[in-house]
Protein backbone atom coordinates (compact mmCIF):
# COMPACT_ATOMS: atom_id res chain seq x y z
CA UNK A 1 113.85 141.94 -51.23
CA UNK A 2 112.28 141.54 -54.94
CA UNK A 3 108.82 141.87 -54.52
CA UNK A 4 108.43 142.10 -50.80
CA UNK A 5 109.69 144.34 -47.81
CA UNK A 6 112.48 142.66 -45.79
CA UNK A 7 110.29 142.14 -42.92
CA UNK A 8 109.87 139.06 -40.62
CA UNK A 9 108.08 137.78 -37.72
CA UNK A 10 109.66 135.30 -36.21
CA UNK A 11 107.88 133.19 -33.46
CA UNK A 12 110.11 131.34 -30.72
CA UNK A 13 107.90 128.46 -28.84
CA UNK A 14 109.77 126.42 -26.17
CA UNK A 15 112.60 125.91 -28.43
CA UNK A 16 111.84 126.11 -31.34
CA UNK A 17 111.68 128.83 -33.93
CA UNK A 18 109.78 129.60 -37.06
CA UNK A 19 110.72 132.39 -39.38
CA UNK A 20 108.17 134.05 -41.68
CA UNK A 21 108.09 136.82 -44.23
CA UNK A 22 105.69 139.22 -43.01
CA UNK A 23 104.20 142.37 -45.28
CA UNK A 24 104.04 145.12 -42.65
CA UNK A 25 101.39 146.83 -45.34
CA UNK A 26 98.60 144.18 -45.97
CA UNK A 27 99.49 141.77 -43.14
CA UNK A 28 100.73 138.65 -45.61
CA UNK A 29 102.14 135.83 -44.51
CA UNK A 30 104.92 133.57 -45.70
CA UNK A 31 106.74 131.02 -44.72
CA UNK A 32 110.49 131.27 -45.35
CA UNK A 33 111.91 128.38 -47.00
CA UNK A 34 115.42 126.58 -46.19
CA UNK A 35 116.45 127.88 -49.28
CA UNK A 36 116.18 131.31 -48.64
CA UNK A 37 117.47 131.18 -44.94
CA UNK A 38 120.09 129.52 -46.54
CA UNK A 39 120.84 132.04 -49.19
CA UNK A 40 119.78 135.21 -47.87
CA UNK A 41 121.24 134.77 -44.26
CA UNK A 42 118.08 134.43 -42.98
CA UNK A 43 119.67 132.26 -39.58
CA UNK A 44 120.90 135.28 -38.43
CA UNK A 45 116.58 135.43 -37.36
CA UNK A 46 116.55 132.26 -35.38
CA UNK A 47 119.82 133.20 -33.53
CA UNK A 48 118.13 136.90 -32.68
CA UNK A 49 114.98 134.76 -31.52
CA UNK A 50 116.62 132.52 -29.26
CA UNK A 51 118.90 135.34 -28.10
CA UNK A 52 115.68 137.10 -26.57
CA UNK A 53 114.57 134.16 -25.09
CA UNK A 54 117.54 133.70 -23.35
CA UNK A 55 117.84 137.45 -22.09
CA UNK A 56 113.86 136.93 -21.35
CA UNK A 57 113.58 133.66 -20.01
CA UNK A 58 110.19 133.87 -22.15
CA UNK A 59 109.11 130.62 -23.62
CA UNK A 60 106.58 131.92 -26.56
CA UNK A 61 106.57 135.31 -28.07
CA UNK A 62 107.05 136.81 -31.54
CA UNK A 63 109.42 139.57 -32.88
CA UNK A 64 109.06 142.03 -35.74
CA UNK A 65 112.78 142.18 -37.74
CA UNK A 66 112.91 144.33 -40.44
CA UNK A 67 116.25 144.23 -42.60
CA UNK A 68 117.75 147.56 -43.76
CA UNK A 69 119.56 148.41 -46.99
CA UNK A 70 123.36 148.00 -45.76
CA UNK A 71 121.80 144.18 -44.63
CA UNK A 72 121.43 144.66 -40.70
CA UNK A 73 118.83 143.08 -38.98
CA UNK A 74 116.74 145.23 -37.22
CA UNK A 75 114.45 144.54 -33.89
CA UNK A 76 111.23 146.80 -34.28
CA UNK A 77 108.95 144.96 -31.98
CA UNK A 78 111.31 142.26 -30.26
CA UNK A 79 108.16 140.73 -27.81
CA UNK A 80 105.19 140.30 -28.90
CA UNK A 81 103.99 138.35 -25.60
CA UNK A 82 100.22 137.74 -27.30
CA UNK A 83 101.18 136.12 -30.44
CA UNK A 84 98.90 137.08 -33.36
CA UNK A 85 97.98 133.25 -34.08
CA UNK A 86 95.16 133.76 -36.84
CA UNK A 87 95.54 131.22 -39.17
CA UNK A 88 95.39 131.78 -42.78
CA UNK A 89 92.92 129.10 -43.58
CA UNK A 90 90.32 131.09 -41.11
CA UNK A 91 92.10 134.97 -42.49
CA UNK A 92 93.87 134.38 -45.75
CA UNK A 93 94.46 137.56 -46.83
CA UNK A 94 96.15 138.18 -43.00
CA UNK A 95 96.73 134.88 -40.89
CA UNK A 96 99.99 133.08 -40.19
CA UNK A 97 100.10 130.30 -41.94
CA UNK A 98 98.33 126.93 -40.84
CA UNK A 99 101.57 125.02 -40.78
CA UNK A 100 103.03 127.02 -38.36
CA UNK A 101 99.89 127.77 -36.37
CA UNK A 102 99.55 124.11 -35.93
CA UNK A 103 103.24 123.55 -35.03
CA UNK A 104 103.31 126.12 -32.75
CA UNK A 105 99.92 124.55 -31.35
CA UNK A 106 101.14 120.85 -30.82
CA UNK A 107 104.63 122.29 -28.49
CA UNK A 108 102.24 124.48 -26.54
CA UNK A 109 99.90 121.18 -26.12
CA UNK A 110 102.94 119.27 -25.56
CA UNK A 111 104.93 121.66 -23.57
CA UNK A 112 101.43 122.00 -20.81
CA UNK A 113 101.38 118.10 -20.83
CA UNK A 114 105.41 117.90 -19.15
CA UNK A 115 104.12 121.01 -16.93
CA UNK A 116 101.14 119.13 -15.57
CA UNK A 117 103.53 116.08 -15.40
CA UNK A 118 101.77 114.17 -17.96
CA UNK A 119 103.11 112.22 -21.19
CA UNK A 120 103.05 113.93 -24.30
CA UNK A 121 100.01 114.04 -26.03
CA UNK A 122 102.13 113.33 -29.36
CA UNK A 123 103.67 110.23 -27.65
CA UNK A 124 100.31 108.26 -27.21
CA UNK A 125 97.90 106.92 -29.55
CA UNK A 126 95.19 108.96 -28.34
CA UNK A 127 94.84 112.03 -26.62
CA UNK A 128 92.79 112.00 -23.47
CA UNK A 129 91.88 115.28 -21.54
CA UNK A 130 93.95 116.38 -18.90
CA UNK A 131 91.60 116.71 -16.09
């Protein structure tokens, strides 16, 4: 798709789903904008993502789609169950970008407070340790 392969990794976290562009040959990162999940179809990713969760029961994983010529999504690596979470402020050439490392950060924070029975750490003013 132009200048890049039509490649994603999409990430699924307790709900919620990010898509990215991903370059399977030099490991870039992008995030997809609304306009081009829009336009290109690109929600077709998010439905895929939470259709493995649901067949999984996994809460956080990544997939590898790749999207071939006659426009069919294809599932190369559908669970990645150790999410490659460099970010690209610490790898720029390779890491997922900071946005979505951090969003992705704050659910799992959030998500191991209602575990433990605990508010939300993004409900309170401060954050305290959960000991």
């Amino acid at each position: 798709m132009g200048d890049r392969p039509a490649y994603w990794r999409v990430f699924y976290c307790f709900g919620e789903v990010w898509v990215t562009w991903w370059n399977c040959f030099t490991d870039f990162y992008r995030v997809a904008l609304e306009a081009e999940i829009e336009q290109q179809g690109l929600g077709k990713l998010v439905e895929i993502a939470r259709g493995i969760a649901e067949l999984t029961q996994m809460k956080f994983f990544s997939s590898e789609v790749a999207q071939a010529e006659n426009g069919d999504f294809v599932l190369i690596d559908y669970v990645n169950d150790q999410c490659h979470m460099l970010s690209q402020s610490a790898a720029p050439k390779m890491g997922v970008p900071d946005v979505v490392v951090a969003a992705i950060a704050r659910k799992l924070v959030n998500a191991a407070a209602e575990l433990a029975g605990r508010p939300r750490p993004d409900t309170q003013q401060q954050v305290l340790p959960l000991s």
